[in-house]
PDB file of N, CA and C in Angstrom:
ATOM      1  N   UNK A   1     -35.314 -19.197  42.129  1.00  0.00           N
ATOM      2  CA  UNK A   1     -35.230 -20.532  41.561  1.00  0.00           C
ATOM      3  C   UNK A   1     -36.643 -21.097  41.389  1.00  0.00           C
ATOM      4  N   UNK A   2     -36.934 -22.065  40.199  1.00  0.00           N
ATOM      5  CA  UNK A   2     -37.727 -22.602  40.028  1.00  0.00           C
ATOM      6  C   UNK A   2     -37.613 -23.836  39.914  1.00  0.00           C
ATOM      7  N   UNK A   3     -38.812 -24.741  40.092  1.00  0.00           N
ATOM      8  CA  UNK A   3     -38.893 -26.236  39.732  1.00  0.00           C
ATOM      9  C   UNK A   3     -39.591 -26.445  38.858  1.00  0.00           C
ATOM     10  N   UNK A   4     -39.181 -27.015  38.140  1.00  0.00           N
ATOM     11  CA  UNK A   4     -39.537 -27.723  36.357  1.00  0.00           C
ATOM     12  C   UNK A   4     -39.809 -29.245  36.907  1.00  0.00           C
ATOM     13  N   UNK A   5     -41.000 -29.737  36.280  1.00  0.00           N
ATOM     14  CA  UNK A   5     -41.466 -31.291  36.282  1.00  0.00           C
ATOM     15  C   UNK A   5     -42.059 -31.677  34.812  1.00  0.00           C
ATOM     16  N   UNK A   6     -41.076 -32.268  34.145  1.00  0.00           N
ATOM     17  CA  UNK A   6     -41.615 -33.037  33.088  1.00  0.00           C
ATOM     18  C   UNK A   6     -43.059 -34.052  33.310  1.00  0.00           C
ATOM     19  N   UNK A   7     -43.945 -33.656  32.593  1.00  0.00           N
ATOM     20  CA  UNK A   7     -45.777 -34.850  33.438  1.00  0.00           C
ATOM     21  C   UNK A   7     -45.769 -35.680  32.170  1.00  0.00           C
ATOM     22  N   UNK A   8     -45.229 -35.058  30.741  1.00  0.00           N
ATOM     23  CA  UNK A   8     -45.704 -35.755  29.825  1.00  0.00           C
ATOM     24  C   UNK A   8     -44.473 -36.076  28.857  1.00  0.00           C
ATOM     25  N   UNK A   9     -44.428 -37.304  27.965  1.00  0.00           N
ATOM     26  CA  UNK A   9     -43.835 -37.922  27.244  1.00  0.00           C
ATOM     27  C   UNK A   9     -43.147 -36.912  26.333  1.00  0.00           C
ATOM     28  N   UNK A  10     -41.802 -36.863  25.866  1.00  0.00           N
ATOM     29  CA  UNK A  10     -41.635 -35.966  24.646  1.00  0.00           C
ATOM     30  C   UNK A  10     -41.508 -36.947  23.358  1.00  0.00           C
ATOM     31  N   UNK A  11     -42.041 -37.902  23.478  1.00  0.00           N
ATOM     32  CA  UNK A  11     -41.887 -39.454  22.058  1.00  0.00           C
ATOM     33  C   UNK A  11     -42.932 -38.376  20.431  1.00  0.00           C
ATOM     34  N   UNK A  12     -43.814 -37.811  21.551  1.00  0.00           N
ATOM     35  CA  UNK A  12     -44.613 -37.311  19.945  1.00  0.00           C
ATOM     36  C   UNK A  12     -44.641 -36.392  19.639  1.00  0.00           C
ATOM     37  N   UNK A  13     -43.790 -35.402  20.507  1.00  0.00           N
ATOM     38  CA  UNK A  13     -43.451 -33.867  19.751  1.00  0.00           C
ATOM     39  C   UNK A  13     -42.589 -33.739  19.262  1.00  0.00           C
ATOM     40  N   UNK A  14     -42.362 -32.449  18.389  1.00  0.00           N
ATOM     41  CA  UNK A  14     -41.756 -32.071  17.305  1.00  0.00           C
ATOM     42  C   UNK A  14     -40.310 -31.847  17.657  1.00  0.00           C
ATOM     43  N   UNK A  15     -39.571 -32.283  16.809  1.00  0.00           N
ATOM     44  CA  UNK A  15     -38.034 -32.300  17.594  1.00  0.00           C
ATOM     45  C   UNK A  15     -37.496 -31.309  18.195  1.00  0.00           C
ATOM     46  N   UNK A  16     -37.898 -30.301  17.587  1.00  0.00           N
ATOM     47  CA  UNK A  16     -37.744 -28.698  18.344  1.00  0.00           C
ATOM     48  C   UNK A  16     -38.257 -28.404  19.760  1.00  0.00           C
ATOM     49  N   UNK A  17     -39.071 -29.260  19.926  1.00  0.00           N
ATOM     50  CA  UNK A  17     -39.624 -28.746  21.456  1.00  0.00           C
ATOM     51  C   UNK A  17     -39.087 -30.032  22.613  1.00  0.00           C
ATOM     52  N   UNK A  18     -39.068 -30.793  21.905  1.00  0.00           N
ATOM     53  CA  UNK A  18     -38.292 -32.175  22.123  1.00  0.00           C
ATOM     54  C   UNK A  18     -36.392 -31.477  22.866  1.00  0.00           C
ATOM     55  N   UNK A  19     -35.972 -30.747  22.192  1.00  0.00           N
ATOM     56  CA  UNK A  19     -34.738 -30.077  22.227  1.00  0.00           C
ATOM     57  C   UNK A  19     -34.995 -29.009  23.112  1.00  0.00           C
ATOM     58  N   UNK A  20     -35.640 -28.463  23.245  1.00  0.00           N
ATOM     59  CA  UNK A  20     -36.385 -27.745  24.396  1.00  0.00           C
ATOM     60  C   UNK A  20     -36.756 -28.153  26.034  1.00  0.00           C
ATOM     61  N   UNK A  21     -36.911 -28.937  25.789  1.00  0.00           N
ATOM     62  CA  UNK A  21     -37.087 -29.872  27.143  1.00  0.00           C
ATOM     63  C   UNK A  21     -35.442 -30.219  27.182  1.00  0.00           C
ATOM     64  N   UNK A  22     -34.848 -31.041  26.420  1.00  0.00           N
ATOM     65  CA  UNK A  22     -33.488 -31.398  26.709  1.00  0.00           C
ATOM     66  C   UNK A  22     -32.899 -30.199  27.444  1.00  0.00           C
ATOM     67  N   UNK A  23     -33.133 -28.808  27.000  1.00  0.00           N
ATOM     68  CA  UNK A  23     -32.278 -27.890  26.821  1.00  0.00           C
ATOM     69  C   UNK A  23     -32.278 -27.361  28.275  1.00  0.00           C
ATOM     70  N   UNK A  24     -33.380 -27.637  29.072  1.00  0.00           N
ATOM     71  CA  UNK A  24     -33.334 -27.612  30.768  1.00  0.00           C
ATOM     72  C   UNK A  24     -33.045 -28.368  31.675  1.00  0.00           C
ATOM     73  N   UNK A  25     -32.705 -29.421  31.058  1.00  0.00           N
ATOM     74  CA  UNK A  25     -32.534 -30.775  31.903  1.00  0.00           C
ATOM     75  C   UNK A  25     -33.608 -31.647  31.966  1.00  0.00           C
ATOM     76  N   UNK A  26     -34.281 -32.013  30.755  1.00  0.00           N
ATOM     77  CA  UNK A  26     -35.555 -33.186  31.072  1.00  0.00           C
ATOM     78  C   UNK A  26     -35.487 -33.913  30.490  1.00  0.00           C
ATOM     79  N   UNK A  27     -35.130 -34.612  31.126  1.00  0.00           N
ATOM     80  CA  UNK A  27     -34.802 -36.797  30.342  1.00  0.00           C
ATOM     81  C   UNK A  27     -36.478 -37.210  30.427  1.00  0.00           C
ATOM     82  N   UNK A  28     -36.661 -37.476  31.898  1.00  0.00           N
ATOM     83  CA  UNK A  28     -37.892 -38.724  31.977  1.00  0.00           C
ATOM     84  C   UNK A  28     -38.919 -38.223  32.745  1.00  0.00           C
ATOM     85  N   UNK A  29     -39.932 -38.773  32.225  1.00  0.00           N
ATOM     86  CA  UNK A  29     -41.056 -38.556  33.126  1.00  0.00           C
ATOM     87  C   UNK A  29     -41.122 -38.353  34.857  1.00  0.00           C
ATOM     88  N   UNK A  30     -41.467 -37.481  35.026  1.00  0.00           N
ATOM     89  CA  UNK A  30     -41.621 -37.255  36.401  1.00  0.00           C
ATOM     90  C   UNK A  30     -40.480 -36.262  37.217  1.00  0.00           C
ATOM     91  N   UNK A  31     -39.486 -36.507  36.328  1.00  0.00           N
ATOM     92  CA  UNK A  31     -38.147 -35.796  36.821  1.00  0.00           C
ATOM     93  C   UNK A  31     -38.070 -34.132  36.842  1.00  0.00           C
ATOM     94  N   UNK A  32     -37.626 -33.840  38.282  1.00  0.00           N
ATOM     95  CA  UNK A  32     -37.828 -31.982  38.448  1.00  0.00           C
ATOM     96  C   UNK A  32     -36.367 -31.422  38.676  1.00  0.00           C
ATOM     97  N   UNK A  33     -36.193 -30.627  37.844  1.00  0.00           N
ATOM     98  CA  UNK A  33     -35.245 -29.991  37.995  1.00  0.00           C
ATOM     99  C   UNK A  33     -34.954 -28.712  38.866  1.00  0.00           C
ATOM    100  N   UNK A  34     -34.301 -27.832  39.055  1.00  0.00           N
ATOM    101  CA  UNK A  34     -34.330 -26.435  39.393  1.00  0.00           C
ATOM    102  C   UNK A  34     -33.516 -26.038  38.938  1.00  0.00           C
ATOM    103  N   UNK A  35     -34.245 -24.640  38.095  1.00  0.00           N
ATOM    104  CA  UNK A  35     -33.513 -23.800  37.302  1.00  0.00           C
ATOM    105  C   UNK A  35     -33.701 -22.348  37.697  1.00  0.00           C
ATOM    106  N   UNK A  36     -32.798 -20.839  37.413  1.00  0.00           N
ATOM    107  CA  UNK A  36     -32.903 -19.566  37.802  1.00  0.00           C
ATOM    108  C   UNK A  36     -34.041 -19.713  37.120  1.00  0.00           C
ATOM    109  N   UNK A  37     -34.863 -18.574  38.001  1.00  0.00           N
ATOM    110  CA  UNK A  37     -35.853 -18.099  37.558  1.00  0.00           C
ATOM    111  C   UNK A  37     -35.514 -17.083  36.801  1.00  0.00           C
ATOM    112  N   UNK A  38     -35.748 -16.579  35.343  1.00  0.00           N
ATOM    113  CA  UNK A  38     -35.254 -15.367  34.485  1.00  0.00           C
ATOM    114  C   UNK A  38     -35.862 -15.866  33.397  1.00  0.00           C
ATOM    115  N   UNK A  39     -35.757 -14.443  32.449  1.00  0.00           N
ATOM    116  CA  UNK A  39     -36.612 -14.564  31.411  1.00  0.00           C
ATOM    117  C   UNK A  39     -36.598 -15.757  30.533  1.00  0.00           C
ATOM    118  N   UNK A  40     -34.730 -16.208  30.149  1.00  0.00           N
ATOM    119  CA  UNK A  40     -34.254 -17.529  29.318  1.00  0.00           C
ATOM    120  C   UNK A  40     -35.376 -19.020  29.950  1.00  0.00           C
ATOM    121  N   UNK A  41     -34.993 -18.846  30.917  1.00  0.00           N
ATOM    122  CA  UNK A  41     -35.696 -19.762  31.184  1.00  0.00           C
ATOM    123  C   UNK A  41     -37.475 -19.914  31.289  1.00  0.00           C
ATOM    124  N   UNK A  42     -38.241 -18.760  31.602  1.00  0.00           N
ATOM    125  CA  UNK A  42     -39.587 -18.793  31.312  1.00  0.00           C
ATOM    126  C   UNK A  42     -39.767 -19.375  29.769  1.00  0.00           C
ATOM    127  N   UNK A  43     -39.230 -18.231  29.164  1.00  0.00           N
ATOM    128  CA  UNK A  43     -39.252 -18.278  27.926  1.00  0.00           C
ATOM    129  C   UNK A  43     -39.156 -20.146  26.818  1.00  0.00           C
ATOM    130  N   UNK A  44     -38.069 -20.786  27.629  1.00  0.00           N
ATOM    131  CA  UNK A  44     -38.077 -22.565  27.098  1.00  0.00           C
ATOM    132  C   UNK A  44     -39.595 -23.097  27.769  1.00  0.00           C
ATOM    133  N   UNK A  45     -39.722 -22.348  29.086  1.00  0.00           N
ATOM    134  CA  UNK A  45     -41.169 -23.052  29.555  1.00  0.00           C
ATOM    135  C   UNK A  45     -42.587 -22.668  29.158  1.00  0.00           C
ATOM    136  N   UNK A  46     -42.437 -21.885  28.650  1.00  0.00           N
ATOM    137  CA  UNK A  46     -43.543 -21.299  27.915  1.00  0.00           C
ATOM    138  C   UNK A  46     -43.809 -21.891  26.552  1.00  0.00           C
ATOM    139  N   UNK A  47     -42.349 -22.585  25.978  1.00  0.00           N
ATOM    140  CA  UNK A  47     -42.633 -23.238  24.620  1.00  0.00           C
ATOM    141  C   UNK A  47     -43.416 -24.723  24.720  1.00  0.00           C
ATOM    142  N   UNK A  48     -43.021 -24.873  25.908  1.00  0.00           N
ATOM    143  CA  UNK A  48     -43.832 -26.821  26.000  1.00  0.00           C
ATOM    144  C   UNK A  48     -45.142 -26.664  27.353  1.00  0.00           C
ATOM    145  N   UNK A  49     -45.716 -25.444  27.094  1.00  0.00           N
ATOM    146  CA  UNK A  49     -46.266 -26.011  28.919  1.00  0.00           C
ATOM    147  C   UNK A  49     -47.404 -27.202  28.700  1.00  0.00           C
ATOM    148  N   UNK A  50     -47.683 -27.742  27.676  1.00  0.00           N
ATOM    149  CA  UNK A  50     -48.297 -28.900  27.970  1.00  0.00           C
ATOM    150  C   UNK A  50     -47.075 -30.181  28.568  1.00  0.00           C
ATOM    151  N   UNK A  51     -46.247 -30.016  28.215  1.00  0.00           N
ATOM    152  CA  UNK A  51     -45.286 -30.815  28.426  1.00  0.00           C
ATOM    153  C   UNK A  51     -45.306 -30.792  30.151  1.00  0.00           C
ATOM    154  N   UNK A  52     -45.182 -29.475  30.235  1.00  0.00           N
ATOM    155  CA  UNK A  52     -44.027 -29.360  32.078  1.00  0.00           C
ATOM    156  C   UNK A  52     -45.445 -29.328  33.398  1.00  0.00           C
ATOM    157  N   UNK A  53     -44.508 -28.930  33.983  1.00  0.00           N
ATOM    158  CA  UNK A  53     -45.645 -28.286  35.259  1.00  0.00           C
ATOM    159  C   UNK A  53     -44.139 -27.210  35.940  1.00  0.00           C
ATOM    160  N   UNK A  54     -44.365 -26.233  36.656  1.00  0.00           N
ATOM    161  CA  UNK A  54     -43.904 -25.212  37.163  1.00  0.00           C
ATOM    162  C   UNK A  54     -44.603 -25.163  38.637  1.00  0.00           C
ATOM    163  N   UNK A  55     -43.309 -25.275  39.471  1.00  0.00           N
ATOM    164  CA  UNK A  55     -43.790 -25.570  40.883  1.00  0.00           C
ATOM    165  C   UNK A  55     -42.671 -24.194  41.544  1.00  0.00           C
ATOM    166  N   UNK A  56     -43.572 -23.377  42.216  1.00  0.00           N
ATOM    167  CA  UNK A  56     -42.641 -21.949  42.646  1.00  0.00           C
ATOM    168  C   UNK A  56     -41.571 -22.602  44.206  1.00  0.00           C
TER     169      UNK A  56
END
């Protein structure tokens, strides 16, 4: 398992990555989720990492 932390706003990215963040569970700033660690999921975090932070 991993922890996902949204640090930054999704108001000015592109709706696609915007949907990307939704697509793990990230509403609001600051908020951490935990998700399996596996490729599906690297793979959404790898599309925004300015967006996230990744806490093992």
């Amino acid at each position: 398992m991993i922890k996902i932390k949204l640090v930054r706003s999704t108001n000015s990215v592109p709706a696609k990555l915007r949907k990307v963040a939704e697509g793990l569970g990230l509403r609001k700033i600051d908020q951490v989720v935990t998700r399996p660690d596996n490729d599906a999921i690297r793979g959404m975090v790898a599309k925004i990492p300015h967006l996230v932070e990744v806490q093992q």
